[in-house]
N, C-alpha and C. Protein backbone atom coordinates (compact mmCIF):
# COMPACT_ATOMS: atom_id res chain seq x y z
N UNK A 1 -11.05 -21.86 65.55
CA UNK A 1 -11.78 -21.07 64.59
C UNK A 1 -11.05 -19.77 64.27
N UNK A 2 -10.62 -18.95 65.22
CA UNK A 2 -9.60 -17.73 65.11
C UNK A 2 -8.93 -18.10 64.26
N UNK A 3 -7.73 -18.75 64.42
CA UNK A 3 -6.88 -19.52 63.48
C UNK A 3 -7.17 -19.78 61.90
N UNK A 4 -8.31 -19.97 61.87
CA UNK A 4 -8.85 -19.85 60.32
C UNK A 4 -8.96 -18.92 59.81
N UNK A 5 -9.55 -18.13 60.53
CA UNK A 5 -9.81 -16.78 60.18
C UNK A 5 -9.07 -16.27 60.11
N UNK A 6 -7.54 -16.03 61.12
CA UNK A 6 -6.21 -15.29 60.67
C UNK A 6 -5.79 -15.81 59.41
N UNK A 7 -5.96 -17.13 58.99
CA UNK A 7 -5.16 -17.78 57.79
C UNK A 7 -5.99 -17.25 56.83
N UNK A 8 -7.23 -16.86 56.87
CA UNK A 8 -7.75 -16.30 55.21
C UNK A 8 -8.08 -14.70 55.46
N UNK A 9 -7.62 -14.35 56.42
CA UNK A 9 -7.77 -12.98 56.57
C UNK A 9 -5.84 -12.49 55.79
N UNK A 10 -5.25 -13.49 56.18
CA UNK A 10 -3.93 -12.85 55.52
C UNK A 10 -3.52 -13.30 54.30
N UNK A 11 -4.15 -14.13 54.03
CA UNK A 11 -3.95 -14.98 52.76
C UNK A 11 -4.54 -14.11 51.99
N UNK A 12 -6.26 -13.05 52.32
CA UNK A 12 -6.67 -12.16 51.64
C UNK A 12 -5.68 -10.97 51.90
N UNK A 13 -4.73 -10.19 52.05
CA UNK A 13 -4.12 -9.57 52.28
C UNK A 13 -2.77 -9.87 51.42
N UNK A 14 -2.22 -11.21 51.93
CA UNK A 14 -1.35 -11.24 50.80
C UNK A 14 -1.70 -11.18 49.23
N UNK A 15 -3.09 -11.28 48.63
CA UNK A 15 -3.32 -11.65 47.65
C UNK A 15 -3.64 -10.10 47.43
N UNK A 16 -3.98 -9.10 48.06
CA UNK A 16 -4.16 -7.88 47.25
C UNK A 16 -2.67 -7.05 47.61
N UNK A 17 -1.92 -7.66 48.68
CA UNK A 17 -0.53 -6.80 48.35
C UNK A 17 0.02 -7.37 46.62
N UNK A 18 0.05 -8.41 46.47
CA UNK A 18 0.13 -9.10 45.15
C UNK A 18 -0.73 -8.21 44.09
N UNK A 19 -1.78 -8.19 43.94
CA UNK A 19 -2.47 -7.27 42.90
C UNK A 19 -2.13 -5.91 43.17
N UNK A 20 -2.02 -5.40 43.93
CA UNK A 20 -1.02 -4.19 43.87
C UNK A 20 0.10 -4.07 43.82
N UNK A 21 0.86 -4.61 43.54
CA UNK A 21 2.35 -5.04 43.41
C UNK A 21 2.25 -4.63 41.71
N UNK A 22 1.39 -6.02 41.10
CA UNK A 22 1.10 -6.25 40.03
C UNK A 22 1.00 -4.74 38.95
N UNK A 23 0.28 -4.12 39.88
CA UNK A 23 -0.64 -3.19 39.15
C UNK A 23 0.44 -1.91 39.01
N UNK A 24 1.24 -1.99 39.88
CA UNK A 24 2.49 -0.75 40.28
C UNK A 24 3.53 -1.17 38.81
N UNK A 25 4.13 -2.42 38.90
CA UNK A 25 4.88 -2.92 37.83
C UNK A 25 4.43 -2.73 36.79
N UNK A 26 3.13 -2.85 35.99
CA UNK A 26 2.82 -2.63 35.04
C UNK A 26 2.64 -1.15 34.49
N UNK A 27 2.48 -0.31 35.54
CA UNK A 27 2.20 0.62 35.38
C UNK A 27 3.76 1.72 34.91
N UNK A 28 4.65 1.21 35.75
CA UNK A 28 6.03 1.68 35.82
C UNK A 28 7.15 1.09 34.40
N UNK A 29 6.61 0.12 34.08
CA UNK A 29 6.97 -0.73 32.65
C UNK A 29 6.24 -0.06 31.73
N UNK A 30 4.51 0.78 32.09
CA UNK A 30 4.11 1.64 30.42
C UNK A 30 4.71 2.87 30.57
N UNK A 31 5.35 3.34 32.26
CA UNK A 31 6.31 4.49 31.76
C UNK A 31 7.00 4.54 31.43
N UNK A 32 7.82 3.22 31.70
CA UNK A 32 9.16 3.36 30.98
C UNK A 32 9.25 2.96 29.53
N UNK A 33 8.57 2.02 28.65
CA UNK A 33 8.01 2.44 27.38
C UNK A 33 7.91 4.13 26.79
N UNK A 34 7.08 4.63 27.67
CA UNK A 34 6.47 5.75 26.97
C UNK A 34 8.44 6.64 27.34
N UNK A 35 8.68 6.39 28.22
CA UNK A 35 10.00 7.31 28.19
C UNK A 35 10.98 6.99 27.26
N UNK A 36 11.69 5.55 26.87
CA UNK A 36 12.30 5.16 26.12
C UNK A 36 11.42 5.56 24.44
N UNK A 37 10.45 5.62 24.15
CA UNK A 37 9.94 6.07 22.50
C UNK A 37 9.85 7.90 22.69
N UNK A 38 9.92 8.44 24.15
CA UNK A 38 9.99 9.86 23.87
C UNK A 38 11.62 10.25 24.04
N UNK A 39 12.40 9.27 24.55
CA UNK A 39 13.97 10.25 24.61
C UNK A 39 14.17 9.85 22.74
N UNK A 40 13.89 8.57 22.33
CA UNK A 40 14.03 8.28 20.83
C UNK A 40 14.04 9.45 20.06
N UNK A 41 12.69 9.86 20.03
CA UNK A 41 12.14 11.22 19.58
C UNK A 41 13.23 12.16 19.85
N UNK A 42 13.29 12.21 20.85
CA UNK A 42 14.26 13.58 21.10
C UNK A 42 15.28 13.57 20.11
N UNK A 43 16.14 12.07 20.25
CA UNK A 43 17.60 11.92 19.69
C UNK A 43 17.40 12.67 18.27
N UNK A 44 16.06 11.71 17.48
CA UNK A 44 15.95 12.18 16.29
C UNK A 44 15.45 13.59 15.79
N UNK A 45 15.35 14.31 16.75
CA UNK A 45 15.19 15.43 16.85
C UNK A 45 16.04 16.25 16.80
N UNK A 46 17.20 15.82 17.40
CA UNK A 46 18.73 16.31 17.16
C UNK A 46 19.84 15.63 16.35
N UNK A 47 18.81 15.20 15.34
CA UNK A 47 19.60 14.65 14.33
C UNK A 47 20.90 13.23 15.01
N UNK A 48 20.94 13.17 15.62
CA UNK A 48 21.24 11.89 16.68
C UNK A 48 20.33 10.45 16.17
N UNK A 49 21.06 9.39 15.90
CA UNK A 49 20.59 8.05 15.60
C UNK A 49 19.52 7.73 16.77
N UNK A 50 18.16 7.28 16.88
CA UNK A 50 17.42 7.01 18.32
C UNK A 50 17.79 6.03 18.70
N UNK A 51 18.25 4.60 18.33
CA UNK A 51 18.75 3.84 18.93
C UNK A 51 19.63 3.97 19.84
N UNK A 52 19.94 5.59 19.99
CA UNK A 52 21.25 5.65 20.81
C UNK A 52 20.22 6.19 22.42
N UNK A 53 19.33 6.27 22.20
CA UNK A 53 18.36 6.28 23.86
C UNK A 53 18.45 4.80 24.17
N UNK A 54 18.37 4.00 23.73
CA UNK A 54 18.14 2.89 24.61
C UNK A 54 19.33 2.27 25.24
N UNK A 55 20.80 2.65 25.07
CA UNK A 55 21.94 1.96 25.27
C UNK A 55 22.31 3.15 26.50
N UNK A 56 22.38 2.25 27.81
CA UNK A 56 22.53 2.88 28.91
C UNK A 56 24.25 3.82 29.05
N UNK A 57 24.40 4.93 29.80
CA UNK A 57 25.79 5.44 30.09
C UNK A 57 25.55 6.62 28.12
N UNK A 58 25.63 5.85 27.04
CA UNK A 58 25.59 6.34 26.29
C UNK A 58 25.42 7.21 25.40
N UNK A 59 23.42 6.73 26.39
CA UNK A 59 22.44 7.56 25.91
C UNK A 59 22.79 9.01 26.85
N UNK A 60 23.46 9.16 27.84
CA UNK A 60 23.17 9.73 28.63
C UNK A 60 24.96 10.90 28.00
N UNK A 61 25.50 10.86 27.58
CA UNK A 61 26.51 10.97 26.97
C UNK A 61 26.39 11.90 25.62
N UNK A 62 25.29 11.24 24.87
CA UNK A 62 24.86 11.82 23.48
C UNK A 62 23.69 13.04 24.09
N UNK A 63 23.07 12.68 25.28
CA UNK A 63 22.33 13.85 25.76
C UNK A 63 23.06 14.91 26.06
N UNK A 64 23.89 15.11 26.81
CA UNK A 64 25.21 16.03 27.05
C UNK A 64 25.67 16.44 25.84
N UNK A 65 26.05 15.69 24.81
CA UNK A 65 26.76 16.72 23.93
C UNK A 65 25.88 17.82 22.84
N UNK A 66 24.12 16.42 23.30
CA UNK A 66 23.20 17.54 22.34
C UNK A 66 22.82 18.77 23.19
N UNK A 67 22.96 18.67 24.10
CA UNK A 67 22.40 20.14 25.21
C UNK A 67 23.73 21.04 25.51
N UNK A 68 24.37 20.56 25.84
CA UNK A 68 25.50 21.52 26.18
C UNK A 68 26.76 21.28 25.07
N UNK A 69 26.64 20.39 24.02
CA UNK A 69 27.53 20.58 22.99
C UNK A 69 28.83 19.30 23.72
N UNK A 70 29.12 19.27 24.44
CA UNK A 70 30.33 18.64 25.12
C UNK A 70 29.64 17.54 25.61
N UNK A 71 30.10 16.37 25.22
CA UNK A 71 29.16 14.65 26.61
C UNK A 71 30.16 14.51 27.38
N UNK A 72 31.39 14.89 27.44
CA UNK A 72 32.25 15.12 28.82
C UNK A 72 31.55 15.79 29.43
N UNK A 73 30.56 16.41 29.91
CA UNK A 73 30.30 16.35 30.96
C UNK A 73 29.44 15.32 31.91
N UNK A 74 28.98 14.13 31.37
CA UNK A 74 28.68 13.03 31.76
C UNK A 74 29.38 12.60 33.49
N UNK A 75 31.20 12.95 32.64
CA UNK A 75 31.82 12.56 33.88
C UNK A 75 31.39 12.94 35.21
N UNK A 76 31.07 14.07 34.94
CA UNK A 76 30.26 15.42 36.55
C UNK A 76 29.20 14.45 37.55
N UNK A 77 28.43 13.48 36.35
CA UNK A 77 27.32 12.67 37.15
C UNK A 77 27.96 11.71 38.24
N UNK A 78 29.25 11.31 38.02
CA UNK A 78 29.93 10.22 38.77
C UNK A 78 30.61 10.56 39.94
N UNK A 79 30.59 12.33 40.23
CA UNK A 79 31.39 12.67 41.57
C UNK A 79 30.44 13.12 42.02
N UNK A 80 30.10 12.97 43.73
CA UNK A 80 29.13 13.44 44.54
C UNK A 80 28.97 15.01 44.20
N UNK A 81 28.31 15.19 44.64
CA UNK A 81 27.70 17.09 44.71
C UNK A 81 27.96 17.41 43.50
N UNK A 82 29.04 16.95 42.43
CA UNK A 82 29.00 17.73 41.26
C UNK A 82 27.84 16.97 40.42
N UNK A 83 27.00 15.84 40.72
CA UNK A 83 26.28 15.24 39.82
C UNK A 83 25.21 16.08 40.15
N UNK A 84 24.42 16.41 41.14
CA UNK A 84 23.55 17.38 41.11
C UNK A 84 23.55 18.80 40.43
N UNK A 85 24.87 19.36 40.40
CA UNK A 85 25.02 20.39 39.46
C UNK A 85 24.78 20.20 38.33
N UNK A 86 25.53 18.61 37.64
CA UNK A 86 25.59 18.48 36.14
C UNK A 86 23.92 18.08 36.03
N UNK A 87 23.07 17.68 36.56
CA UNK A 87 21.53 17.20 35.96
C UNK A 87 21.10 18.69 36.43
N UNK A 88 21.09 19.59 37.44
CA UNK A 88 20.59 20.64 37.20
C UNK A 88 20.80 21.67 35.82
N UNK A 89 22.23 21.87 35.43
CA UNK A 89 22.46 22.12 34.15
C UNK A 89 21.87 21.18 32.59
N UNK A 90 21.74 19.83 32.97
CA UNK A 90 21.48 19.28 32.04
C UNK A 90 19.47 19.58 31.70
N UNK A 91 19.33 19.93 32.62
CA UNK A 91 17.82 20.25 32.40
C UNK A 91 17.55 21.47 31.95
N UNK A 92 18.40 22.25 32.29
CA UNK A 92 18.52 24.20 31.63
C UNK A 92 18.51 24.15 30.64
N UNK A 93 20.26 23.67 29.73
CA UNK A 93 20.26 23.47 28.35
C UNK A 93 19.49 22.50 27.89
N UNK A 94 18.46 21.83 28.53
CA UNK A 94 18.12 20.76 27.69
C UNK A 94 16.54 21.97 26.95
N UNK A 95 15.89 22.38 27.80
CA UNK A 95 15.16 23.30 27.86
C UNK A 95 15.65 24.23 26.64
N UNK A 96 16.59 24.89 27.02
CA UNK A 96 17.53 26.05 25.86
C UNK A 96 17.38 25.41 24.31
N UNK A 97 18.22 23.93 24.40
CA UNK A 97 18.16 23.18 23.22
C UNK A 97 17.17 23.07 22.28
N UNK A 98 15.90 23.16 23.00
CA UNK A 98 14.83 23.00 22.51
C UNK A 98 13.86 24.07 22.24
N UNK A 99 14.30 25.09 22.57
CA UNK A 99 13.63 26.32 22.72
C UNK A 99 12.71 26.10 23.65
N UNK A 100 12.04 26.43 24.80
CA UNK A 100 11.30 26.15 25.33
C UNK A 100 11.86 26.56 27.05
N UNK A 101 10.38 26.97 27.30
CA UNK A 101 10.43 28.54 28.61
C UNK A 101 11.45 27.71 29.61
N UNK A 102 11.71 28.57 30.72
CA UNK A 102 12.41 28.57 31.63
C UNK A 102 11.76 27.60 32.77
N UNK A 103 10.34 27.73 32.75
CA UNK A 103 9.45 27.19 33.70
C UNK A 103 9.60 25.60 32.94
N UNK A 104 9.66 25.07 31.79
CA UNK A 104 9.47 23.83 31.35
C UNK A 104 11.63 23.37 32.14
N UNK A 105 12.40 24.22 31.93
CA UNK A 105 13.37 23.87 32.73
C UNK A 105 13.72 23.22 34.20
N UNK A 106 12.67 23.60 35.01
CA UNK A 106 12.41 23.57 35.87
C UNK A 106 11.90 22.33 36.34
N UNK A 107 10.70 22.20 35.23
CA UNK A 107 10.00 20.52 35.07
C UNK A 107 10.86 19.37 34.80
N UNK A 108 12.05 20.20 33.92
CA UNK A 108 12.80 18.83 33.91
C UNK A 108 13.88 18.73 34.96
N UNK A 109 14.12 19.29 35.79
CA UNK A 109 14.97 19.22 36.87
C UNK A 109 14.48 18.48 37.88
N UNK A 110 12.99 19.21 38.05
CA UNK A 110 12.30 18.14 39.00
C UNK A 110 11.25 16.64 38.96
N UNK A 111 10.81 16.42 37.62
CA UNK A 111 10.20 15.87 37.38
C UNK A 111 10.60 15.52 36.01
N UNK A 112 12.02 15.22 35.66
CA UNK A 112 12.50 14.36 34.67
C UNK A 112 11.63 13.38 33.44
N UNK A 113 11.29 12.52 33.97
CA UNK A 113 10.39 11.36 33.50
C UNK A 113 9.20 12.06 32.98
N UNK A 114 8.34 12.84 34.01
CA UNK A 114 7.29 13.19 33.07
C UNK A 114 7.90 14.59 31.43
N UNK A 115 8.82 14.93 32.03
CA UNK A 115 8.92 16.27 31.04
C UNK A 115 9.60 16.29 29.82
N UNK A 116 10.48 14.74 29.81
CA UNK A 116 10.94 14.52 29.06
C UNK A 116 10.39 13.24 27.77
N UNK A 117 9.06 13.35 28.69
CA UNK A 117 7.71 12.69 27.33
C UNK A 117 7.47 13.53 26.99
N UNK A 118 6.80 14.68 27.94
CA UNK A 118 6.12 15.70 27.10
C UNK A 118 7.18 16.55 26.21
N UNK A 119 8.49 16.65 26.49
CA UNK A 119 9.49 16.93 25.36
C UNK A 119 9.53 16.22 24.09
N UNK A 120 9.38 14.65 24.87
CA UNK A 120 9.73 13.90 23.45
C UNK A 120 8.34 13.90 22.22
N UNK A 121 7.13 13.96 22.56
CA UNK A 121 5.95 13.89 22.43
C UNK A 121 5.32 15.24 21.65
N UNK A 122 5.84 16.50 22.17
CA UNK A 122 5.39 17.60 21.42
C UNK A 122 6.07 18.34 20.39
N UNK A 123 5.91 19.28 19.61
CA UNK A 123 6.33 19.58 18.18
C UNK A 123 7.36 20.54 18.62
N UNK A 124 8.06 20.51 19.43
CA UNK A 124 9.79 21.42 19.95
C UNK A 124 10.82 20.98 19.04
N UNK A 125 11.34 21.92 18.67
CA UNK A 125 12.25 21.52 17.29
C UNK A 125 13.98 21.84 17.98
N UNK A 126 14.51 21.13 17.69
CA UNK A 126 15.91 21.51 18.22
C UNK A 126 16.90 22.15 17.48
N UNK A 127 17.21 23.16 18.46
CA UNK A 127 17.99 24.26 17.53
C UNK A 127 19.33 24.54 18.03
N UNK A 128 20.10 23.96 18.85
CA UNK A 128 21.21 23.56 19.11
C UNK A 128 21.55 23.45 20.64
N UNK A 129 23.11 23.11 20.59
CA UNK A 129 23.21 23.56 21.91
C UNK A 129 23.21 24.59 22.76
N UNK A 130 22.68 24.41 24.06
CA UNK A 130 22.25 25.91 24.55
C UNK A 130 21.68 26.90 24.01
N UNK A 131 20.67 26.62 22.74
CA UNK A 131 19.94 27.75 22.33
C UNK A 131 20.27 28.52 21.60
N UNK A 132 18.91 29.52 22.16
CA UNK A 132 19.47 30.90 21.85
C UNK A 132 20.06 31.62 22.90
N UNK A 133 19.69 31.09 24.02
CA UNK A 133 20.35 31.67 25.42
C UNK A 133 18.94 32.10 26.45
N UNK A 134 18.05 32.46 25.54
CA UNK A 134 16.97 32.69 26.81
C UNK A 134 15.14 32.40 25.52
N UNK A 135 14.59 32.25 26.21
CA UNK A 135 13.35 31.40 25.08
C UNK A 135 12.91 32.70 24.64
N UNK A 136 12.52 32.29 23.25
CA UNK A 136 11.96 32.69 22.05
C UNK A 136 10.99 32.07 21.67
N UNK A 137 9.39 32.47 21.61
CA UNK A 137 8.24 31.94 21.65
C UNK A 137 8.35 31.23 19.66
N UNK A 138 7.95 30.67 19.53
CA UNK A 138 7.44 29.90 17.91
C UNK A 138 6.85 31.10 16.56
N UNK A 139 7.13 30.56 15.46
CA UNK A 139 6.79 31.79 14.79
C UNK A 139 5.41 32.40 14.76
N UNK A 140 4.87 30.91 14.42
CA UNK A 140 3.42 31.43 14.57
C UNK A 140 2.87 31.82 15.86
N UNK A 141 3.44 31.70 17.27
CA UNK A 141 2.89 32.74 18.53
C UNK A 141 3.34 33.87 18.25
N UNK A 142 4.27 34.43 17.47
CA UNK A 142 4.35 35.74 16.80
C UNK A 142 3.71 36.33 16.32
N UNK A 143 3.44 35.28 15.62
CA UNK A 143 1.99 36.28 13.71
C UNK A 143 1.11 36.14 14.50
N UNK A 144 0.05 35.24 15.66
CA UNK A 144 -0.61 34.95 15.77
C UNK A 144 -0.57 36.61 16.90
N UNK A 145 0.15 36.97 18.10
CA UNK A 145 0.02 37.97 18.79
C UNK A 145 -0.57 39.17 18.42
N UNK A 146 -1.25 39.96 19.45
CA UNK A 146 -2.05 41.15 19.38
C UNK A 146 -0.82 42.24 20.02
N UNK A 147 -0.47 42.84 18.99
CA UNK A 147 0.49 43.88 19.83
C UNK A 147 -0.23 44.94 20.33
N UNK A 148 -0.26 44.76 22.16
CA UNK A 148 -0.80 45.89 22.85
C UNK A 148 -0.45 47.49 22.80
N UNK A 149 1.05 47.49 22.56
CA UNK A 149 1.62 48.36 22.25
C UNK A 149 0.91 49.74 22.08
N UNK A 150 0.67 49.42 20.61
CA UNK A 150 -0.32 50.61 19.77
C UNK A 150 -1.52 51.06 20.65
N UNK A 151 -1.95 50.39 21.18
CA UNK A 151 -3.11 51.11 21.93
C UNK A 151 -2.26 51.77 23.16
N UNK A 152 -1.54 51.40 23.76
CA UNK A 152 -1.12 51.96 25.08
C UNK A 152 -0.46 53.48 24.57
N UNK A 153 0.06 53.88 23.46
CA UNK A 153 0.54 55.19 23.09
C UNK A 153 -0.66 56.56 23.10
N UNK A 154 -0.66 57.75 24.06
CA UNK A 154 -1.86 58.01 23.92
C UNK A 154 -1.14 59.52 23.23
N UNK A 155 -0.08 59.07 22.59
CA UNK A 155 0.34 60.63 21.83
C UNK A 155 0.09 60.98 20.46
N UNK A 156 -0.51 61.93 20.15
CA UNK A 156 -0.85 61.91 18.86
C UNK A 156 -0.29 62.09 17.70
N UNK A 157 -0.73 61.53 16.59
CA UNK A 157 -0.24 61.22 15.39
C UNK A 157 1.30 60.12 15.42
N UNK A 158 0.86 59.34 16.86
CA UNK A 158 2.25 58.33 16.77
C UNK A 158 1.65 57.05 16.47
N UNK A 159 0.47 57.16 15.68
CA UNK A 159 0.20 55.68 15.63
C UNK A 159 -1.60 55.81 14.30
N UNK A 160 -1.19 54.92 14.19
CA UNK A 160 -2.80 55.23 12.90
C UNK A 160 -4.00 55.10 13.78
N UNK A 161 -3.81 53.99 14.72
CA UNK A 161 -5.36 53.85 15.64
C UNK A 161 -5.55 55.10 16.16
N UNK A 162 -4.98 56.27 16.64
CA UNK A 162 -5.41 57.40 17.25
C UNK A 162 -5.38 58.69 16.30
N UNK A 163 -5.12 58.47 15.15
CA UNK A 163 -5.81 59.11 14.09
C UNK A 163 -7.01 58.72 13.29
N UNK A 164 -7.14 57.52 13.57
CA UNK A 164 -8.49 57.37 13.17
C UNK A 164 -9.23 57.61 14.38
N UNK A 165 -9.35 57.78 15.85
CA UNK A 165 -10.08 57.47 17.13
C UNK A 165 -10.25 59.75 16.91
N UNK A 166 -9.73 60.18 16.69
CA UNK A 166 -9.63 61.78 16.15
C UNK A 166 -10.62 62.50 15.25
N UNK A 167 -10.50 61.65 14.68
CA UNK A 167 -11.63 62.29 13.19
C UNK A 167 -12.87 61.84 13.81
N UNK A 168 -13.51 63.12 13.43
CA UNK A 168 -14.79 63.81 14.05
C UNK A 168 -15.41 63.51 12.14
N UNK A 169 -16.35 62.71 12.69
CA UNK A 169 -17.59 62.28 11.38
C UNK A 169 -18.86 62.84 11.78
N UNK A 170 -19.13 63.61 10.62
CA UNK A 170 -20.62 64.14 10.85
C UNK A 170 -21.61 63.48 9.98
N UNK A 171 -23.19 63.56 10.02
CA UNK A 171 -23.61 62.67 9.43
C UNK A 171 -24.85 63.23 9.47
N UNK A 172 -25.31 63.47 8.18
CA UNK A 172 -26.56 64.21 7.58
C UNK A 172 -28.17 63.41 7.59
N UNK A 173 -28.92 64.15 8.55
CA UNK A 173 -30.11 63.41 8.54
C UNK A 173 -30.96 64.15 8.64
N UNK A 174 -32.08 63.84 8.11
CA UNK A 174 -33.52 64.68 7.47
C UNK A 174 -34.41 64.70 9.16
N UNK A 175 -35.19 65.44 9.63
CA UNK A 175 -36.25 65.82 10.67
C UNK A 175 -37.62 66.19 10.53
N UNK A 176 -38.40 65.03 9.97
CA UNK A 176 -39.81 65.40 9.52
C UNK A 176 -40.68 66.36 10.97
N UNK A 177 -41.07 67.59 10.77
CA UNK A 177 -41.98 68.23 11.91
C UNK A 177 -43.09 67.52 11.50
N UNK A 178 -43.80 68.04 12.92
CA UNK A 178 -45.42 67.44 12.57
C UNK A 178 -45.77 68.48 12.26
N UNK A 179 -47.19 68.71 11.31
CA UNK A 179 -47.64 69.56 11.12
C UNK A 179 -48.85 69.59 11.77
């Protein structure tokens, strides 16, 4: 009777290592979908053909010359210790390329795959290699900003808000007595 019971106790076991197996593969096949239609994006973002994300060594080649201008540096990935330098750099300028903060640099150094959907996926416009050199927020987070500035000046006549906060308004009103 044991014996039976080991045979469908593992037979149930093999059958959910199997559905989890299942469930891992599928899951790792809609990331890699979603990564291959967001590096696309990118390419065409840098004016780069997108077909050129899906062709392995290549793609990785045309990424290099859109971030750092040069895809010789590709070679860097193929010698020990210098390949960690070249993907740490390749995630800086890739960041730079795109305008976009220092902290999203970071994401792609360490977490590649996810950052380079949300690269490919959001409205980051590419403005060359290596940037501008250090991020520059979007126009409209410009127009849209409250410059604190003006209030923090508390010297007078250096600013219109503290000439108007100055003027003393008087204001005429009637006082019925009782009689």
């Amino acid at each position: 009777m044991s014996s039976v019971m080991n045979y469908v106790g593992n037979y149930y076991n093999e059958a959910m290592q199997a559905q989890e197996n299942s469930l891992t593969v599928m899951l790792e096949f809609i990331l890699y979908i979603l990564l291959m239609i967001a590096c696309w994006k990118i390419f065409t973002k840098a004016g780069e053909p997108g077909w050129t994300a899906l062709i392995p060594f290549y793609n990785l080649y045309k990424l290099f010359k859109i971030t750092m201008g040069n895809g010789f540096f590709v070679i860097l990935c193929f010698l020990p210790f210098f390949n960690f330098l070249a993907l740490i750099l390749l995630g800086i300028n890739t960041a730079r390329a795109f305008n976009r903060p220092p902290l999203f640099a970071l994401g792609l150094i360490l977490l590649p795959s996810v950052f380079l959907i949300i690269l490919g996926f959001s409205n980051a416009q590419y403005v060359g290699p290596g940037g501008f050199g250090d991020y520059r927020p979007d126009e409209d987070y410009r127009e849209n900003a409250v410059d604190f500035r003006k209030y923090m000046d508390p010297t007078p006549n250096s600013n219109d808000v503290w000439e108007d906060a100055t003027e003393v308004q008087t204001v005429d009103f009637e006082v019925e007595e009782d009689n």
